[in-house]
C-alpha atoms as a PDB file:
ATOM      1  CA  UNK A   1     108.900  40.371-139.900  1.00  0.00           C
ATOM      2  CA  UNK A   2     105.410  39.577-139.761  1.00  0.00           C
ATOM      3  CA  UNK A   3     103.113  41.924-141.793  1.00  0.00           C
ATOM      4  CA  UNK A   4      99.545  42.841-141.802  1.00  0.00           C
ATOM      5  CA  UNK A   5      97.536  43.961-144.513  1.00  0.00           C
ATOM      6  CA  UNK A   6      96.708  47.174-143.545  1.00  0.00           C
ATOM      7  CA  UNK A   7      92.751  47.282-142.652  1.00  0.00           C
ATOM      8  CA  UNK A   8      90.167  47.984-144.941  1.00  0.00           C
ATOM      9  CA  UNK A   9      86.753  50.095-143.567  1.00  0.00           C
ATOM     10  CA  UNK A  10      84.279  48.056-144.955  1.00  0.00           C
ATOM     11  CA  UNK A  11      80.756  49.024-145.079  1.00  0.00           C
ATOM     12  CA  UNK A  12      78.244  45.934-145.770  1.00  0.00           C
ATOM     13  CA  UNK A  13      76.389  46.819-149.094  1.00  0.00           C
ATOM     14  CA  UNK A  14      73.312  48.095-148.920  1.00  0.00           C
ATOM     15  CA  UNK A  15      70.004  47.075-150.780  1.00  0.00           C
ATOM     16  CA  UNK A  16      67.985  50.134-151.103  1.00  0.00           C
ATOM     17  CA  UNK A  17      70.094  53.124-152.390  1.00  0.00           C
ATOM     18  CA  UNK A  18      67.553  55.743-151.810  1.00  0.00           C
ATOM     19  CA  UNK A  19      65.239  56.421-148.961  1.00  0.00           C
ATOM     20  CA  UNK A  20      61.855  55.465-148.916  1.00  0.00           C
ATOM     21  CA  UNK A  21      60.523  58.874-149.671  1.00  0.00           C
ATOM     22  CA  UNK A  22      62.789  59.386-152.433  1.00  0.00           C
ATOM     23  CA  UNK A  23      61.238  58.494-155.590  1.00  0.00           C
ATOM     24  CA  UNK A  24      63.104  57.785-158.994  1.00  0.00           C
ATOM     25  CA  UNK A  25      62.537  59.469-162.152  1.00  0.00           C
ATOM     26  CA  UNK A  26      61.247  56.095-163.332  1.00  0.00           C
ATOM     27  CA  UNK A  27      58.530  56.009-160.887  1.00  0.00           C
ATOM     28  CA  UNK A  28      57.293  59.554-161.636  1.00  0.00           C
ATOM     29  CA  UNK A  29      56.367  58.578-164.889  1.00  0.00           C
ATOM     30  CA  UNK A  30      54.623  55.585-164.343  1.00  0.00           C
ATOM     31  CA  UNK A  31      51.994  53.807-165.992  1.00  0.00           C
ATOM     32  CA  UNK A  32      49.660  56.946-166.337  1.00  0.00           C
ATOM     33  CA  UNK A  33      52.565  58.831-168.032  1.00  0.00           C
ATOM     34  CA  UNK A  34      53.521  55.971-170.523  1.00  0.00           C
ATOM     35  CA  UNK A  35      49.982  55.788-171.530  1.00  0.00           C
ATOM     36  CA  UNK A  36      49.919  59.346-172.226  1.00  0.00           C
ATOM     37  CA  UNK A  37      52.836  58.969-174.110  1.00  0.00           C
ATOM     38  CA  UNK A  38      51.141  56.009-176.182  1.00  0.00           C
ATOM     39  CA  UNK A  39      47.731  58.263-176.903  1.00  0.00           C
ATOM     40  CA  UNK A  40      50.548  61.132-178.536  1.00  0.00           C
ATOM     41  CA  UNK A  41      51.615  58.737-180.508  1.00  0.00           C
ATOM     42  CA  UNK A  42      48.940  57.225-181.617  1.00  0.00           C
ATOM     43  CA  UNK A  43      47.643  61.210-182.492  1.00  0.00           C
ATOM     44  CA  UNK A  44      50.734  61.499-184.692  1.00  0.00           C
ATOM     45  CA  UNK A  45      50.243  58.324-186.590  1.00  0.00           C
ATOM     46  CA  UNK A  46      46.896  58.282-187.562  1.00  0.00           C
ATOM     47  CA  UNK A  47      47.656  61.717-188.903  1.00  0.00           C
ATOM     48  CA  UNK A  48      49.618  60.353-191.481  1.00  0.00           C
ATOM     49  CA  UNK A  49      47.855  58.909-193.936  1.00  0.00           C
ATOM     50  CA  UNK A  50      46.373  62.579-193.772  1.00  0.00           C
ATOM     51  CA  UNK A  51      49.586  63.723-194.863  1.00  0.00           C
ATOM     52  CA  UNK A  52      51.072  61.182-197.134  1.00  0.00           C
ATOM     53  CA  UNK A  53      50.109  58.672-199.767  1.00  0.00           C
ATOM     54  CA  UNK A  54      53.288  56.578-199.640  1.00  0.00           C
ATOM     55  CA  UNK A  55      52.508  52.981-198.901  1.00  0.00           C
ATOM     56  CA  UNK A  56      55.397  52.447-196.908  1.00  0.00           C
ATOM     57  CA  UNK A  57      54.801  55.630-194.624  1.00  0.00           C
ATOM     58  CA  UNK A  58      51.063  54.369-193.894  1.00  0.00           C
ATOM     59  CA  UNK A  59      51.719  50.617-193.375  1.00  0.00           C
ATOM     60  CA  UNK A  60      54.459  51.953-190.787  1.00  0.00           C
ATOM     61  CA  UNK A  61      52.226  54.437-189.138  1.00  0.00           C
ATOM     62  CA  UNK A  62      49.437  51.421-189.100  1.00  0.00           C
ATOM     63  CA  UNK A  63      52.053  49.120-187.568  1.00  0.00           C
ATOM     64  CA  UNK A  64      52.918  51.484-185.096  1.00  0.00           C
ATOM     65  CA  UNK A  65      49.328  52.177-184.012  1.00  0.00           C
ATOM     66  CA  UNK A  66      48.607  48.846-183.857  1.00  0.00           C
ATOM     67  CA  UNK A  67      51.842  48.392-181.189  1.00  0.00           C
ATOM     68  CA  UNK A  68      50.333  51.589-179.520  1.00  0.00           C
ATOM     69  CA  UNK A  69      46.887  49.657-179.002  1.00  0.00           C
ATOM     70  CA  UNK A  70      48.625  46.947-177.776  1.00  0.00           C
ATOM     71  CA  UNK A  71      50.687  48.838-175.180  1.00  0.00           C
ATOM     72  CA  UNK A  72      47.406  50.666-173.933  1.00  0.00           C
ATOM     73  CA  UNK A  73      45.948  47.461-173.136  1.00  0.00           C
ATOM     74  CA  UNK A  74      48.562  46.451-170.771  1.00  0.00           C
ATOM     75  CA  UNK A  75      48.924  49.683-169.278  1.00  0.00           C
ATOM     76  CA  UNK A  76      45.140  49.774-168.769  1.00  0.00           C
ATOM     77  CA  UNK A  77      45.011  46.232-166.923  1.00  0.00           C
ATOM     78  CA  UNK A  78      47.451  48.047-164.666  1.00  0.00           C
ATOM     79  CA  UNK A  79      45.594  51.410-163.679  1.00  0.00           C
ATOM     80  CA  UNK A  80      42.518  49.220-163.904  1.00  0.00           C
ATOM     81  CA  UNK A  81      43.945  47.056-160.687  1.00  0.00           C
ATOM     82  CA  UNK A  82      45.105  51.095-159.459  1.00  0.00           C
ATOM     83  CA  UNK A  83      41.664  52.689-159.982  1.00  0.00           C
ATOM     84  CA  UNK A  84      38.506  50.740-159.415  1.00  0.00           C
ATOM     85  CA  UNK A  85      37.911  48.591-156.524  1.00  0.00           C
ATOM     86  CA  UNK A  86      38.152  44.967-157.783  1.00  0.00           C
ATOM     87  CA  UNK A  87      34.913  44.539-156.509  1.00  0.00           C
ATOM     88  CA  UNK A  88      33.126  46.354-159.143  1.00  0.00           C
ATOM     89  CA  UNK A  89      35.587  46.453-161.711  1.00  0.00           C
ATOM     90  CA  UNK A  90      33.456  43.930-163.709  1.00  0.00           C
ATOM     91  CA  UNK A  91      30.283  46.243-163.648  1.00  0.00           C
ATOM     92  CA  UNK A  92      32.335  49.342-164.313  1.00  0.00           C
ATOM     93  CA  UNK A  93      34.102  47.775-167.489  1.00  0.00           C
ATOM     94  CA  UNK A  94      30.945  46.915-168.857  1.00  0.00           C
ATOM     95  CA  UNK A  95      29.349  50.121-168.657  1.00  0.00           C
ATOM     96  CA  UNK A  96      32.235  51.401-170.903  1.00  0.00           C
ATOM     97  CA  UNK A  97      32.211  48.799-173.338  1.00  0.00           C
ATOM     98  CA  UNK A  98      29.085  50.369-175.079  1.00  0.00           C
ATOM     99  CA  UNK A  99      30.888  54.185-175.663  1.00  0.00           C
ATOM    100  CA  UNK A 100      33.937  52.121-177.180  1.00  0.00           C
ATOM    101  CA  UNK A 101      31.528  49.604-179.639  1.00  0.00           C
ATOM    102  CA  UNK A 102      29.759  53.098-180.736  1.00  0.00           C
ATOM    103  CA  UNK A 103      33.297  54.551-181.865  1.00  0.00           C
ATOM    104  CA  UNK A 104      34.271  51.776-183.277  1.00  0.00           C
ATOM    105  CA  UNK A 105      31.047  51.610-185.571  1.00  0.00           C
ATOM    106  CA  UNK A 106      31.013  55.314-185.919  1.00  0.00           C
ATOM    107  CA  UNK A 107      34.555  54.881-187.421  1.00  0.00           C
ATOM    108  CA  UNK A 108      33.289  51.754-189.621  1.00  0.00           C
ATOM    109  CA  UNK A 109      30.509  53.750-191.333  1.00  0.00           C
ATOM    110  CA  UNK A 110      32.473  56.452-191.738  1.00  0.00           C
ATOM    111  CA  UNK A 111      34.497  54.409-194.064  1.00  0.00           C
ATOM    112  CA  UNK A 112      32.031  54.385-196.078  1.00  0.00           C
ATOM    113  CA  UNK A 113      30.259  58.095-195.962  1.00  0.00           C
ATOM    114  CA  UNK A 114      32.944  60.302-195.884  1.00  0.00           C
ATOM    115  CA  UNK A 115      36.932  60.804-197.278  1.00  0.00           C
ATOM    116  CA  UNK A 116      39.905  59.060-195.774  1.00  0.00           C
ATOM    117  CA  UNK A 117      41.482  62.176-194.713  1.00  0.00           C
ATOM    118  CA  UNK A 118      38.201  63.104-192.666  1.00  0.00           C
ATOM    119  CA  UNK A 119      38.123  59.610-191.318  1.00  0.00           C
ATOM    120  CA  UNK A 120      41.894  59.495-190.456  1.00  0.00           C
ATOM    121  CA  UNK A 121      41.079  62.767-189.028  1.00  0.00           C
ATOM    122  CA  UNK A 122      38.718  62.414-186.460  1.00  0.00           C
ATOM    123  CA  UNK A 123      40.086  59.186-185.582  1.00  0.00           C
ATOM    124  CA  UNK A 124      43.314  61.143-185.111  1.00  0.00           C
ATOM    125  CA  UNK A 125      40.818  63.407-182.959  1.00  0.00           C
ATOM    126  CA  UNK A 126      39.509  60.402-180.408  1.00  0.00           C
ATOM    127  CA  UNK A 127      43.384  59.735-179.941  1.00  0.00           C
ATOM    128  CA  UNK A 128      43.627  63.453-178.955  1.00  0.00           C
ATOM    129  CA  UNK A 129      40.784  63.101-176.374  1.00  0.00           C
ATOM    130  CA  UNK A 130      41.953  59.719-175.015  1.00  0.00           C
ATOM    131  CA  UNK A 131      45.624  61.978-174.559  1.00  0.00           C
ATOM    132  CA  UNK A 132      44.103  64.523-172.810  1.00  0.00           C
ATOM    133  CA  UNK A 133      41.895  62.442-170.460  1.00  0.00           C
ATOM    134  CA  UNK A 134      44.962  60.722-169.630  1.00  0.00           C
ATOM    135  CA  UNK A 135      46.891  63.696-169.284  1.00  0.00           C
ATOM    136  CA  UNK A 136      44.062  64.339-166.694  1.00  0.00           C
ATOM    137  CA  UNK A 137      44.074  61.068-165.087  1.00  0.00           C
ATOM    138  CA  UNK A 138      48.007  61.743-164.622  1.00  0.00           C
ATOM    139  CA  UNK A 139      47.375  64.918-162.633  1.00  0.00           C
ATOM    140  CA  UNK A 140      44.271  64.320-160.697  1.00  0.00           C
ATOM    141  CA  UNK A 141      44.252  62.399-157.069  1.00  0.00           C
ATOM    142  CA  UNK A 142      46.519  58.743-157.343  1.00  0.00           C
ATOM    143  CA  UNK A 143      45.283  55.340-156.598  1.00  0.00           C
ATOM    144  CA  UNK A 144      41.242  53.851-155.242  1.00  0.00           C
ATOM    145  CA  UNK A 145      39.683  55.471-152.678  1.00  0.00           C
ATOM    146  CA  UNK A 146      37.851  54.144-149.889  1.00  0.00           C
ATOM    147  CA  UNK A 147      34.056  53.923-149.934  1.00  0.00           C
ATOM    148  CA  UNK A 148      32.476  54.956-147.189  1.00  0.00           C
END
């Protein structure tokens, strides 16, 4: 008697699970959403010093700002290459250097001129404003738009 293995339907494996117009939860998110993310959590930690004295508490919130910072700067390098034409992108970054140097020494003197909880404050503040900017960023129209 000469058997056959009984025959398998087969189906070759596809690549791309989902159709093209299907998007993941991952992609929803996105860069604009992480960053928002990052500015909330950057609110939260500069608000503790506000809250506590313990060394350990600060030096982690500090830590964890600083990994916040870091985080925006790669997500900006991203929605840079999404937003502005590459063309200008040199001209455009420039322009907002000079708001950012004019926080950052607003937030230097006020080292000196006023309490830590008021500086820790309205630093906590700026954070708030960068979320919400983002948070408007995230909602408005996606991606560079065509000059015309």
């Amino acid at each position: 008697a000469n058997r056959q293995p009984p025959t398998v339907n087969r189906q070759p494996p596809t690549t791309n699970r989902h159709p093209p117009t299907t998007t993941s939860r991952r992609n929803k998110f996105g860069v604009e959403g992480a960053t928002v993310l990052i500015s909330a959590i950057a609110v939260g930690t500069m608000l503790v010093p506000v809250l506590t004295s313990s060394f350990a508490w600060v030096f982690g919130a500090f830590l964890v700002v600083e990994a916040c910072v870091g985080c925006w700067f790669a997500c900006s390098g991203t929605m840079r290459s999404m937003y502005i034409p590459e063309a200008q992108q040199a001209s455009i970054m420039n322009v907002y250097r000079v708001p950012l140097n004019i926080l950052v020494v607003i937030g230097t003197k006020m080292e000196e001129l006023a309490p830590a909880n008021v500086v820790f404050c309205t630093i906590a503040s700026w954070f708030g404003v960068c979320c919400l900017l983002q948070i408007a960023l995230t909602l408005g129209p996606k991606g560079k738009t065509k000059a015309s």
